[in-house]
PDB file of N, CA and C in Angstrom:
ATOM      1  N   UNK A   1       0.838  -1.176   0.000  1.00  0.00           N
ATOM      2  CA  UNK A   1       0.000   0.000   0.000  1.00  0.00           C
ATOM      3  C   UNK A   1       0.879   1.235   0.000  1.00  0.00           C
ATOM      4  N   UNK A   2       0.483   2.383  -0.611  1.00  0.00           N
ATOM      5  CA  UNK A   2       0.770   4.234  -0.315  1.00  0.00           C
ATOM      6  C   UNK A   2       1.285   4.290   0.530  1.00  0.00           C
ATOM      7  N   UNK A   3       2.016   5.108   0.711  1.00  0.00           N
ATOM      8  CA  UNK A   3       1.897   5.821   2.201  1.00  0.00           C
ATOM      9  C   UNK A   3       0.778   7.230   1.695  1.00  0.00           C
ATOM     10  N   UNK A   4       0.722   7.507   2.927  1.00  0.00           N
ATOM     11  CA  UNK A   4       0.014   8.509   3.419  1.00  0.00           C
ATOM     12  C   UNK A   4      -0.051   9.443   2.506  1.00  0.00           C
ATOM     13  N   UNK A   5       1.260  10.111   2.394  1.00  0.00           N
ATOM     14  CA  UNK A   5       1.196  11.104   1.699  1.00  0.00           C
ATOM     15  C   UNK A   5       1.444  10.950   0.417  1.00  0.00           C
ATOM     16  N   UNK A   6       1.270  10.105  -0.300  1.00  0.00           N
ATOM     17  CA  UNK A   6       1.100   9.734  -1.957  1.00  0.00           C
ATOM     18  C   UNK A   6      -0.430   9.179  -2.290  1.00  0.00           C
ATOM     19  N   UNK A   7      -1.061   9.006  -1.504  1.00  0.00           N
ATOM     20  CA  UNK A   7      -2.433   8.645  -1.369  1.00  0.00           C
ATOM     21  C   UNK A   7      -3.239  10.160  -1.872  1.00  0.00           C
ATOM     22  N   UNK A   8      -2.490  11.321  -1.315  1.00  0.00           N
ATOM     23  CA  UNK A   8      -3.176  12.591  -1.573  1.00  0.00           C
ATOM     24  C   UNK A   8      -3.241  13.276  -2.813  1.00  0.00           C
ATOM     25  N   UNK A   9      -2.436  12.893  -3.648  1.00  0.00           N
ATOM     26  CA  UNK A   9      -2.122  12.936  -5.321  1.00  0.00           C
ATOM     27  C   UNK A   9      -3.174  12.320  -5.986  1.00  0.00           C
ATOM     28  N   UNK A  10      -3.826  11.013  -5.574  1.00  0.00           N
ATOM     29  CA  UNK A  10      -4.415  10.348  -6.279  1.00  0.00           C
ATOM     30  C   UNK A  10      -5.888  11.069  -6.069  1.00  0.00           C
ATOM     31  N   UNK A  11      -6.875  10.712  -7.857  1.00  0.00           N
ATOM     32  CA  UNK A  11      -8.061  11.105  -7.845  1.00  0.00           C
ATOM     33  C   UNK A  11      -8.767  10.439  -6.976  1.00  0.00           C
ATOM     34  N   UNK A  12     -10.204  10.750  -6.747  1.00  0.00           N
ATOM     35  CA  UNK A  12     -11.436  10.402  -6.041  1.00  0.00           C
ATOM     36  C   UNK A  12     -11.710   9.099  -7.083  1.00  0.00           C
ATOM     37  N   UNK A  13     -12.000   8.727  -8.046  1.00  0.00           N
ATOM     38  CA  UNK A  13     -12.036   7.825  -9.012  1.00  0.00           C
ATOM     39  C   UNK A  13     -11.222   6.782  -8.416  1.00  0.00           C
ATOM     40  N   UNK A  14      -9.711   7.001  -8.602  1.00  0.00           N
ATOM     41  CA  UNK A  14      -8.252   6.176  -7.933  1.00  0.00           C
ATOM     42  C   UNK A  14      -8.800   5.484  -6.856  1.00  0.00           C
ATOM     43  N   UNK A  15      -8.851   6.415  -5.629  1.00  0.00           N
ATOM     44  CA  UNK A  15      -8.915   6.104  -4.787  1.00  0.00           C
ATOM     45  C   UNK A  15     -10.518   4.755  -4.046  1.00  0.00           C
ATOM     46  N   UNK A  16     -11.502   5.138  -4.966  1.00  0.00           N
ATOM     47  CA  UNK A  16     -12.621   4.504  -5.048  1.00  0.00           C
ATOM     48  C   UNK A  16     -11.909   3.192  -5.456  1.00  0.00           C
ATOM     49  N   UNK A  17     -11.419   2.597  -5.940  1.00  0.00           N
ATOM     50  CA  UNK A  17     -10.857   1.734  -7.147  1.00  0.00           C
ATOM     51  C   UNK A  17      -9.681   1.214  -6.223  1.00  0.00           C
ATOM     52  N   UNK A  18      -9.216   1.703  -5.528  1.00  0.00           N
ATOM     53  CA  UNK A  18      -8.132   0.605  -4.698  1.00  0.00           C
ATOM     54  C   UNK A  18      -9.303   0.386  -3.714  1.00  0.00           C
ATOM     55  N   UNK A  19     -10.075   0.993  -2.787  1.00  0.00           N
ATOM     56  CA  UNK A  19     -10.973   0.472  -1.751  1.00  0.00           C
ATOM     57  C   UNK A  19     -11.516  -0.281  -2.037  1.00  0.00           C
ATOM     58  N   UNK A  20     -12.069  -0.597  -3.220  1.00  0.00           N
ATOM     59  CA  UNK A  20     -12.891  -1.671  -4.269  1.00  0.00           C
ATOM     60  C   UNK A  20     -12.161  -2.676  -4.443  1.00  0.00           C
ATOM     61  N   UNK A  21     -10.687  -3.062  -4.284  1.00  0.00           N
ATOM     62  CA  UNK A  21      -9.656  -3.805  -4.683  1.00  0.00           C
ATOM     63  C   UNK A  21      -9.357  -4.299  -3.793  1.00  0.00           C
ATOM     64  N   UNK A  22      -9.167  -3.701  -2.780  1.00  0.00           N
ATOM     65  CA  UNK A  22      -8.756  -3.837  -1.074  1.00  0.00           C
ATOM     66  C   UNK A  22      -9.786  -4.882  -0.143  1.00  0.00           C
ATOM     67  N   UNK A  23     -10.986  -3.998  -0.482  1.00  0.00           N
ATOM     68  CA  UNK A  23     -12.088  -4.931   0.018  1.00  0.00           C
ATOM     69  C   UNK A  23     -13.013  -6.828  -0.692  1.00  0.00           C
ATOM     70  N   UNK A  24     -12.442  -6.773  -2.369  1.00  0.00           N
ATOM     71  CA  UNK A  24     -12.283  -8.053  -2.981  1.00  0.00           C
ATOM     72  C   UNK A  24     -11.248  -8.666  -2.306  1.00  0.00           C
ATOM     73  N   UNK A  25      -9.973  -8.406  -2.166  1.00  0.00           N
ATOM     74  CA  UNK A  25      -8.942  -9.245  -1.760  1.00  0.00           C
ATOM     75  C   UNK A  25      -9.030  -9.394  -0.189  1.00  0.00           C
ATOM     76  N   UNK A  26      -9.725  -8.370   0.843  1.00  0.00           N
ATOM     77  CA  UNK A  26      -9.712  -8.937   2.125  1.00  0.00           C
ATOM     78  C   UNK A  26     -10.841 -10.088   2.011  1.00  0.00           C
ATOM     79  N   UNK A  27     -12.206  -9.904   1.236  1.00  0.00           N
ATOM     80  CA  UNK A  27     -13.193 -11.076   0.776  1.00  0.00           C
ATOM     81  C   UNK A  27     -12.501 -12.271   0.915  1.00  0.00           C
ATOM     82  N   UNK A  28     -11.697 -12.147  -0.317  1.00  0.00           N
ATOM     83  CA  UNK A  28     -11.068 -14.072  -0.810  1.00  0.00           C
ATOM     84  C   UNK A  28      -9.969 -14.190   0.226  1.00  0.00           C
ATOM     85  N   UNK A  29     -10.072 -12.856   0.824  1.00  0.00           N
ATOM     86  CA  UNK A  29      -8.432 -13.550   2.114  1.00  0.00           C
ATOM     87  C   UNK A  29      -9.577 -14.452   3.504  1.00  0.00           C
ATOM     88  N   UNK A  30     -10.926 -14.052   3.551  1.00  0.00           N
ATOM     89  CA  UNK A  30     -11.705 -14.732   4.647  1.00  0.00           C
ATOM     90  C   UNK A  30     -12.124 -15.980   4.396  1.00  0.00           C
ATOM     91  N   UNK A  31     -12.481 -15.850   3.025  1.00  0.00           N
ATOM     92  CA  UNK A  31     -12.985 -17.175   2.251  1.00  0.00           C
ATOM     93  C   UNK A  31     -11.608 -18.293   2.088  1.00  0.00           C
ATOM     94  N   UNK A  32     -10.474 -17.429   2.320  1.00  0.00           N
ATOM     95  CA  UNK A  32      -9.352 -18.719   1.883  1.00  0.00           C
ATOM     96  C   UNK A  32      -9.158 -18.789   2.941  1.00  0.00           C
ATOM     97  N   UNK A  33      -9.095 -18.286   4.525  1.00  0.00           N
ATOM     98  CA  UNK A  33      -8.889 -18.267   5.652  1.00  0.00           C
ATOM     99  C   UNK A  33      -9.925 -19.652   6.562  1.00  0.00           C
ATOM    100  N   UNK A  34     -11.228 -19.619   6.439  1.00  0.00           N
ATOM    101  CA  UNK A  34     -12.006 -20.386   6.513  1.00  0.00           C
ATOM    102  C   UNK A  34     -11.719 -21.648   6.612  1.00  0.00           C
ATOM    103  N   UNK A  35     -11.139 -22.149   5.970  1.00  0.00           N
ATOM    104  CA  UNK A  35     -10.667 -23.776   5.262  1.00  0.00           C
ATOM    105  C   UNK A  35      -9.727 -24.313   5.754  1.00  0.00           C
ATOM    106  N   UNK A  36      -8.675 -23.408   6.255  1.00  0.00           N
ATOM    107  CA  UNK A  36      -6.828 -23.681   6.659  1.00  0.00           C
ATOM    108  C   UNK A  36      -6.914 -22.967   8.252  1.00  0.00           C
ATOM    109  N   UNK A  37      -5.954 -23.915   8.694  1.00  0.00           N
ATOM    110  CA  UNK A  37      -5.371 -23.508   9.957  1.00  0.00           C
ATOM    111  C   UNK A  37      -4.513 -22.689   9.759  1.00  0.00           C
ATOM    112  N   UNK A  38      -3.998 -22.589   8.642  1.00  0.00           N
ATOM    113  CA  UNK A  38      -2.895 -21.167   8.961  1.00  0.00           C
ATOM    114  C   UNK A  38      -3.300 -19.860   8.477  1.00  0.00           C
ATOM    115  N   UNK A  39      -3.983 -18.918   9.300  1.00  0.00           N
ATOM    116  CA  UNK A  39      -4.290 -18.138   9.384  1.00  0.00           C
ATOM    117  C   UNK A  39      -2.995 -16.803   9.427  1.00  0.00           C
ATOM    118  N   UNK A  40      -3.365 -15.401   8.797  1.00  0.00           N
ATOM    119  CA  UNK A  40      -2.231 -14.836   8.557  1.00  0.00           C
ATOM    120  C   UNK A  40      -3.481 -13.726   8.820  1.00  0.00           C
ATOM    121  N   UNK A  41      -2.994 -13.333   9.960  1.00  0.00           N
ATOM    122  CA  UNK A  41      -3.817 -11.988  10.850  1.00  0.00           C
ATOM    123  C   UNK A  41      -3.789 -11.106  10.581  1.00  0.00           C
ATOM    124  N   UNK A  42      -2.226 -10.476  10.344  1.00  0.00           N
ATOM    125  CA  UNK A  42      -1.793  -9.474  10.532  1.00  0.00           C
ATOM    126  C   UNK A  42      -2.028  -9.046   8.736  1.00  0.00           C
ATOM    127  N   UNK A  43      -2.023  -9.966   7.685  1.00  0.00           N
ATOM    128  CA  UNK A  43      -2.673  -9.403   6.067  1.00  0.00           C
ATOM    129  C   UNK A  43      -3.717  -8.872   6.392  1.00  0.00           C
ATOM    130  N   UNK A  44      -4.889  -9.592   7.224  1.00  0.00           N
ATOM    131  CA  UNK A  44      -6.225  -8.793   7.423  1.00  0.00           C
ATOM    132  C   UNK A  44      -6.332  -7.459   7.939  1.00  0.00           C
ATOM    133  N   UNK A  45      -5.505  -7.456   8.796  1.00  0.00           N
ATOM    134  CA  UNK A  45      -5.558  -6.495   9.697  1.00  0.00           C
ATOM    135  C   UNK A  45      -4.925  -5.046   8.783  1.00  0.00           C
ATOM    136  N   UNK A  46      -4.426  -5.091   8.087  1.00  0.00           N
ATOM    137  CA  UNK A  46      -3.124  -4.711   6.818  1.00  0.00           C
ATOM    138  C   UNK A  46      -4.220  -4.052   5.851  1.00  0.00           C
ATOM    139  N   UNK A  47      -4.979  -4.797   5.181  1.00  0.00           N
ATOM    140  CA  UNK A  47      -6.146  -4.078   4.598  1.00  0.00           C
ATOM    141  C   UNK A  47      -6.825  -3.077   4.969  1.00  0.00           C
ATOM    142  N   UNK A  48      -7.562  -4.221   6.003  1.00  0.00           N
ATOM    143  CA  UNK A  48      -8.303  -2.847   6.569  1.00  0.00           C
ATOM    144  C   UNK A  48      -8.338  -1.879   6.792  1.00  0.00           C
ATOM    145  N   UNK A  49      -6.851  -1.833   7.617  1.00  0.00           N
ATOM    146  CA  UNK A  49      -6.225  -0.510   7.529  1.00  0.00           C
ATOM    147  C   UNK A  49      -6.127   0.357   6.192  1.00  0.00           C
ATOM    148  N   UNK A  50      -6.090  -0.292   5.507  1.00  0.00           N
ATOM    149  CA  UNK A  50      -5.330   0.254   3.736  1.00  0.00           C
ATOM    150  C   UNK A  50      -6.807   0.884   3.235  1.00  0.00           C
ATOM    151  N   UNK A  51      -8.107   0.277   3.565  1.00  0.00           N
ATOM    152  CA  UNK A  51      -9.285   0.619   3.160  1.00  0.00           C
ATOM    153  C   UNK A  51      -9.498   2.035   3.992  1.00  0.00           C
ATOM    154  N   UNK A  52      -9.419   1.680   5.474  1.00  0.00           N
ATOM    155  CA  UNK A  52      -9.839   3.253   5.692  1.00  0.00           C
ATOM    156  C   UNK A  52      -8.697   4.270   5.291  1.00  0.00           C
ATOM    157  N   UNK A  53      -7.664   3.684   5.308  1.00  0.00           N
ATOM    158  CA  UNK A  53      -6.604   5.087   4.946  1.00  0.00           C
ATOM    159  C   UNK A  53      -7.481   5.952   3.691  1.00  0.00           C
ATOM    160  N   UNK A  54      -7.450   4.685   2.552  1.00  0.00           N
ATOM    161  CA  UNK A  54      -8.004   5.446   1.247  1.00  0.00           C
ATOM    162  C   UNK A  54      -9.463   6.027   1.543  1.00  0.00           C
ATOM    163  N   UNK A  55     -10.229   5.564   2.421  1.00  0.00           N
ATOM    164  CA  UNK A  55     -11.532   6.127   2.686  1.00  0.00           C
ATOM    165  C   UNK A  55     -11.242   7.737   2.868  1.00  0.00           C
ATOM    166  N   UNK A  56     -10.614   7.527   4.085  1.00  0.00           N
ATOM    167  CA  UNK A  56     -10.165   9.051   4.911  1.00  0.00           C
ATOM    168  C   UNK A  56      -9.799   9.461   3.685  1.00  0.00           C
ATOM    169  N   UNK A  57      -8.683   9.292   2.814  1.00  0.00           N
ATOM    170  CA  UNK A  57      -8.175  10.562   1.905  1.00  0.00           C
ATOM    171  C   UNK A  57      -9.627  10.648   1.016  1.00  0.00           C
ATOM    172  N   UNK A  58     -10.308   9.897   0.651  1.00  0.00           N
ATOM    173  CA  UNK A  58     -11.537  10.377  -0.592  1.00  0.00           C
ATOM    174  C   UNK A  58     -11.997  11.683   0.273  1.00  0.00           C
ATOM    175  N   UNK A  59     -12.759  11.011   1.912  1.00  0.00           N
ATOM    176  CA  UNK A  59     -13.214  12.065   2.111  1.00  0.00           C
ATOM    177  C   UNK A  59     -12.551  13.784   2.396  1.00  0.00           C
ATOM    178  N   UNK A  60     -11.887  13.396   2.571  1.00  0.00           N
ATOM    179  CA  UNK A  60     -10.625  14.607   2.531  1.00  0.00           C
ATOM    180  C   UNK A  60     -10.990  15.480   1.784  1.00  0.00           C
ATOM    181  N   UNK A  61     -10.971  14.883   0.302  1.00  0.00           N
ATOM    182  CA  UNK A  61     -10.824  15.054  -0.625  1.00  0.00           C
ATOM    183  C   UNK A  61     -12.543  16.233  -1.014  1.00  0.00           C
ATOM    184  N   UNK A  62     -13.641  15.477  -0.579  1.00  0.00           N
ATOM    185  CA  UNK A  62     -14.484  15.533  -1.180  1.00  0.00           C
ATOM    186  C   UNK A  62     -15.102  16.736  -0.300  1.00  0.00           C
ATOM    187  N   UNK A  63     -14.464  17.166   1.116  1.00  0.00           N
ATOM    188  CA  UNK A  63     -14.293  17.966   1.892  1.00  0.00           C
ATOM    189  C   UNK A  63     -13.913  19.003   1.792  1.00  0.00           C
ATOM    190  N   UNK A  64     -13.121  19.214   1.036  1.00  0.00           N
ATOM    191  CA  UNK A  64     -12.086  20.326   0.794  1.00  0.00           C
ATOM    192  C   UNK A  64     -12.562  21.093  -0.190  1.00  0.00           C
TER     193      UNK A  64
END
């Protein structure tokens, strides 16, 4: 993922479009999680984060 401050460059469009990306791949990370004992926490946890970051900058964005 961005950091922070390269996240702020990107359009409202962009940014819609990785949250959309972010939130498919945490999907198939629960659905592949489900099945296996080896669970990998800290990817989930990694997204999520990555989803609201880009949330916060849209609204930022749409704020300003």
């Amino acid at each position: 993922m961005a950091k922070k401050t390269s996240l702020k460059n990107h359009s409202v469009e962009d940014l819609n479009r990785l949250v959309k990306d972010k939130r498919e791949e945490l999907r198939a990370l629960r659905f592949s999680v489900a099945g296996s004992k080896n669970r990998n926490v800290k990817l989930s946890r990694t997204l999520r984060k990555d989803v609201a970051r880009a949330l916060t900058a849209v609204n930022a964005q749409k704020n300003a």
